[in-house]
Protein backbone atom coordinates (compact mmCIF):
# COMPACT_ATOMS: atom_id res chain seq x y z
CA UNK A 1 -20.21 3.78 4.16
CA UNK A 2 -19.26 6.44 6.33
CA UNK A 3 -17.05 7.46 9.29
CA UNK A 4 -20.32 7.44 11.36
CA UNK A 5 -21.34 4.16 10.27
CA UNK A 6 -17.95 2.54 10.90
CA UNK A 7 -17.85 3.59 14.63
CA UNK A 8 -21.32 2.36 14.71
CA UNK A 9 -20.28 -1.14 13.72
CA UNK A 10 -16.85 -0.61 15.82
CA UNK A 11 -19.04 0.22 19.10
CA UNK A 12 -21.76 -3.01 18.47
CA UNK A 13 -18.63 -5.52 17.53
CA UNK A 14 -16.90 -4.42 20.94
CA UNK A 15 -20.89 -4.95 22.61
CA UNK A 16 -20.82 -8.22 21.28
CA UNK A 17 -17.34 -8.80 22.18
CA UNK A 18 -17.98 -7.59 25.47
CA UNK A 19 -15.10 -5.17 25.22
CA UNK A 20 -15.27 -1.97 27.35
CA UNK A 21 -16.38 0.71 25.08
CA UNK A 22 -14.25 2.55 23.41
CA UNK A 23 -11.52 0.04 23.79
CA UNK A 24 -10.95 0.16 19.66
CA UNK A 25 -9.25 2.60 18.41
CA UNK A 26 -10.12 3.20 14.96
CA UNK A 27 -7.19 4.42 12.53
CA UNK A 28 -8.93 5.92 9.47
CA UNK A 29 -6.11 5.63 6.50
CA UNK A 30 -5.88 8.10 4.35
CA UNK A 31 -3.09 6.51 1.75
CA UNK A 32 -3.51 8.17 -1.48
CA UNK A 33 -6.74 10.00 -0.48
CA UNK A 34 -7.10 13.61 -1.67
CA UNK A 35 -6.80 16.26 1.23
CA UNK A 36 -10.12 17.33 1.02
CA UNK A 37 -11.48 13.94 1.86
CA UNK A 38 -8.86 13.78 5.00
CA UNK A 39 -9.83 17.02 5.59
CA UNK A 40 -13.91 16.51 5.56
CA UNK A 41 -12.88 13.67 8.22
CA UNK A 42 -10.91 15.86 10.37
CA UNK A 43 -13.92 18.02 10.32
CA UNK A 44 -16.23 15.76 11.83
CA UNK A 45 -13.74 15.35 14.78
CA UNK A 46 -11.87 11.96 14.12
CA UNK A 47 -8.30 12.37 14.79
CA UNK A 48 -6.48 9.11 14.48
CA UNK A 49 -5.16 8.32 11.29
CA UNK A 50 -2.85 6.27 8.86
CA UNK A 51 -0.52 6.49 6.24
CA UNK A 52 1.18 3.99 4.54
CA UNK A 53 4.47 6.29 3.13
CA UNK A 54 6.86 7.99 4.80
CA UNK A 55 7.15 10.70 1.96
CA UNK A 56 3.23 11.08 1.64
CA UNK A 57 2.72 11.82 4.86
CA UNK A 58 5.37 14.29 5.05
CA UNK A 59 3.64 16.03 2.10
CA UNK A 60 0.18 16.39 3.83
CA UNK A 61 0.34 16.01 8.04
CA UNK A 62 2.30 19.22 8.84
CA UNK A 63 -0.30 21.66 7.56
CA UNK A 64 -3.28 19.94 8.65
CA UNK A 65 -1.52 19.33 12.39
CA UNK A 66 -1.30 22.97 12.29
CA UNK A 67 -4.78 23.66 11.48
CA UNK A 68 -6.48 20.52 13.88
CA UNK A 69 -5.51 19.93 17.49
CA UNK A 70 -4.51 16.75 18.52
CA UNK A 71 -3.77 14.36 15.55
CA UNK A 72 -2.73 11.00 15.94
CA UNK A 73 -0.84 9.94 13.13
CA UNK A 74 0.29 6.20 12.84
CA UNK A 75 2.60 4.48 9.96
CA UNK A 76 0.94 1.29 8.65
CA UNK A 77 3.77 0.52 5.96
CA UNK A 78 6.91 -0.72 5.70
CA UNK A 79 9.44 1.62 6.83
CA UNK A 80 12.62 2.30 5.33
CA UNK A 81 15.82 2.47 7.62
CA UNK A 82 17.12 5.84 5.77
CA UNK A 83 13.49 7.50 6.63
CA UNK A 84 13.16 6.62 10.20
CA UNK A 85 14.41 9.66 11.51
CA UNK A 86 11.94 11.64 9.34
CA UNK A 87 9.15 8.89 10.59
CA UNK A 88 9.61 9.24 14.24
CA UNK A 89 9.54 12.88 14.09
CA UNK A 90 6.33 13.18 11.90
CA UNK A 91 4.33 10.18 13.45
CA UNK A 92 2.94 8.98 16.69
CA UNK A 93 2.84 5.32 16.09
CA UNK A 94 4.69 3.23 14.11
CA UNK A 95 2.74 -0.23 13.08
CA UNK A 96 6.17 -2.00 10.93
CA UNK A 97 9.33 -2.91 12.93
CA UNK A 98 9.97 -5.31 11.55
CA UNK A 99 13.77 -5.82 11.61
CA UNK A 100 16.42 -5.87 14.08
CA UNK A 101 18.65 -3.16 11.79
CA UNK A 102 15.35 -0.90 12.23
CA UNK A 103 15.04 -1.23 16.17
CA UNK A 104 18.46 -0.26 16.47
CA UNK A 105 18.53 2.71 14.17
CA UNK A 106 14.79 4.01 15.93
CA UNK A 107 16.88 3.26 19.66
CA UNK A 108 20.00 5.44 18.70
CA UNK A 109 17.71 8.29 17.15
CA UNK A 110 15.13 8.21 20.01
CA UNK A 111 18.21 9.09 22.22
CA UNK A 112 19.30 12.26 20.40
CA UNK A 113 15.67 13.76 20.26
CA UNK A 114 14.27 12.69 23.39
CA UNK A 115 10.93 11.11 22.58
CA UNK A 116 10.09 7.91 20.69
CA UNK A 117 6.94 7.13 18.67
CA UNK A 118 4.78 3.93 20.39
CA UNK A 119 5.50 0.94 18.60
CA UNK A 120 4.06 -2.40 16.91
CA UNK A 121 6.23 -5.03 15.62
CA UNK A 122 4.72 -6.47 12.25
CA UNK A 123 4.80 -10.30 12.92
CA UNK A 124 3.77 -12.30 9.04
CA UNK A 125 1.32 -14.43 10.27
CA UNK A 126 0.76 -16.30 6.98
CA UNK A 127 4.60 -16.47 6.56
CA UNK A 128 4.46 -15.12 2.93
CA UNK A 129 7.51 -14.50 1.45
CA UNK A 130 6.77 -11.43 -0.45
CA UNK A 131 5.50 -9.91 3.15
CA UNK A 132 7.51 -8.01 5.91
CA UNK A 133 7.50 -8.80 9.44
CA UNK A 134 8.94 -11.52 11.61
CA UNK A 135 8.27 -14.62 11.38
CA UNK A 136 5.78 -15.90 14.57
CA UNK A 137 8.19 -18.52 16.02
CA UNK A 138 10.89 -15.40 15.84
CA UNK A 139 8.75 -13.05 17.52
CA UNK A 140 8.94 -13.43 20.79
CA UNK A 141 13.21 -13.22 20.41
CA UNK A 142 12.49 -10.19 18.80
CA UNK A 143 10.42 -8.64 21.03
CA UNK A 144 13.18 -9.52 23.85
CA UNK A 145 15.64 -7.64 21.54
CA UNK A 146 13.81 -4.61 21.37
CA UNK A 147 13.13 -4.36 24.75
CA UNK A 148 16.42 -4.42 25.64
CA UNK A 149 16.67 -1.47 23.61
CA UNK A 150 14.61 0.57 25.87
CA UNK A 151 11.80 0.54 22.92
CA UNK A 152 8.46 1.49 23.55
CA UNK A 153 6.90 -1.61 22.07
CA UNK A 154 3.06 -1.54 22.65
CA UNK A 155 2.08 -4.45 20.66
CA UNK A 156 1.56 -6.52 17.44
CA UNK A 157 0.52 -5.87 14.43
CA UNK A 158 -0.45 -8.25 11.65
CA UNK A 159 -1.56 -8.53 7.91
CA UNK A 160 -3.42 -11.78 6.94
CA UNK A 161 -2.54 -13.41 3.31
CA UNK A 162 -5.61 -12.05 1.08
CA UNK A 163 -6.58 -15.54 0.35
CA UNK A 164 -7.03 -17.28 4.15
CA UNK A 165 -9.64 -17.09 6.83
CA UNK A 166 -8.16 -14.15 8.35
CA UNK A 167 -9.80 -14.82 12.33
CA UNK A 168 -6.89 -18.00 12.54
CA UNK A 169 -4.18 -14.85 11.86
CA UNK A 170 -6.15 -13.06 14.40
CA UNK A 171 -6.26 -15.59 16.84
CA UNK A 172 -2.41 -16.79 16.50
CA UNK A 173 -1.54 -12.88 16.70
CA UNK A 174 -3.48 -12.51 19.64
CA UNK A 175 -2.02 -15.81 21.26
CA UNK A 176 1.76 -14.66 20.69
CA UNK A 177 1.00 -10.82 21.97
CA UNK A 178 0.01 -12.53 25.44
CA UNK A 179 2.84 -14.75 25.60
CA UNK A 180 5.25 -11.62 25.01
CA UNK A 181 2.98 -9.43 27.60
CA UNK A 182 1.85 -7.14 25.19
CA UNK A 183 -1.46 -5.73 25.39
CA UNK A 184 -1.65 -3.80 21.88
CA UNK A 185 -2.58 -5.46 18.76
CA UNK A 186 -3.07 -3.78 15.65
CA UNK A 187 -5.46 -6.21 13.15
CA UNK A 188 -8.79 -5.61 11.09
CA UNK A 189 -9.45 -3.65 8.09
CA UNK A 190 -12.38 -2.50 6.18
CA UNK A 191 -13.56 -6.14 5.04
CA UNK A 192 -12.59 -7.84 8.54
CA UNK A 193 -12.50 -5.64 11.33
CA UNK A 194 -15.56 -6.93 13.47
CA UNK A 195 -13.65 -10.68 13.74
CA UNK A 196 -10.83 -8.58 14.36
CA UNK A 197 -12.17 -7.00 17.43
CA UNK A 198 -13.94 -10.23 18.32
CA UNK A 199 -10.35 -11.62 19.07
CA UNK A 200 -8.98 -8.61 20.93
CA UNK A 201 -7.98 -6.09 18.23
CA UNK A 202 -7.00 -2.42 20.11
CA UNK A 203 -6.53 -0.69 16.74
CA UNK A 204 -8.65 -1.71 13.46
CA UNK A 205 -7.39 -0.15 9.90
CA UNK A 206 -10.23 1.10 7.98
CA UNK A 207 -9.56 3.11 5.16
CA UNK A 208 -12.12 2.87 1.28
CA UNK A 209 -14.85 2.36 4.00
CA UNK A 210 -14.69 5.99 5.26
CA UNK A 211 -12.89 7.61 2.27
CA UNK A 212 -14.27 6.01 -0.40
CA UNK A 213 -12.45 4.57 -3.15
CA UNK A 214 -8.35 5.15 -2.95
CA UNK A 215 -7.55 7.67 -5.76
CA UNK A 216 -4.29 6.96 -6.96
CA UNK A 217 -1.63 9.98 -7.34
């Protein structure tokens, strides 16, 4: 697989979808990928990207925002409430709010640096315990919350249980961002994307299928 090849199948599943083109936005993640793989990327002219950890990020994104205009950097992971500052001044997106503490903390920081990263709120769709996010009959209270914070929430983002049909995740995700009037949802990876997009994904997570295999630090 390849970068090119992945937009390829990104532009036929929105065809078949009947999606306007380019309504996908493809976030390549480069988690534990060495920097001259993110870097080969960057050199073909893809500029959205995704990284799981806060401090990993920080390590790598400075430096190659200085040497590549206009990088879009979103935060797929869980974030931590003692790195948010460090988050919303590194990244563009954030995919995990997840928590009321979290919303709060992002609210009071967006107000003493003026700006605030677009956010997702990580709803778990399968209910696992082990998993962030809130819970689906909780979302839409949450989303109320956080909107009375003044937070820029764009949408939802979800991550099915490994072991389930992951279009009925898709499909309830997509079901509880239009009841909440949110038009972003961020669902799909590298083995699901296409049924993913099928059910109105806006951003699709595709990372071993552009990289190659994740090398671990």
């Amino acid at each position: 697989m390849s970068l090119q090849d992945i937009t390829s199948r990104i532009s036929h599943a929105e065809q078949d979808a009947g999606r306007q083109p380019g309504s996908v936005k493809l976030i390549a993640v480069s988690k534990v990928q060495p920097n001259e793989r993110v870097e080969g990327v960057l050199k073909q002219g893809h500029r959205c990207f995704g990284e799981n950890k806060v401090q990993e990020a920080a390590g790598k994104w400075p430096d190659f925002k200085d040497s590549f205009d206009g990088v879009d950097l979103h935060l797929i992971g869980p974030l931590q409430s003692n790195k948010t500052r460090q988050a919303m001044e590194l990244f563009d997106a954030i995919h995990s709010v997840d928590r009321p503490k979290l919303a709060k903390a992002i609210a009071r920081i967006a107000q003493e640096i003026g700006r605030c990263p677009d956010l997702f709120i990580q709803v778990n769709t399968g209910e696992e315990p082990q998993k962030a996010g809130v819970l689906p009959s909780e979302t839409g209270a949450f989303v109320a919350e956080c909107r009375a914070l003044d937070l820029p929430i764009k949408g939802l983002m979800c991550i099915p249980p490994a072991d389930e049909e992951p279009s009925l995740h898709f499909a309830l995700l997509a079901k509880i961002a239009k009841r909440n009037d949110l038009a972003g949802l961020s669902m799909g990876m590298s083995s699901d994307f296409e049924r993913a997009i099928a059910l109105g994904a806006t951003h699709v997570r595709v990372g071993s299928a552009i990289f190659g295999e994740r090398v671990p630090a």
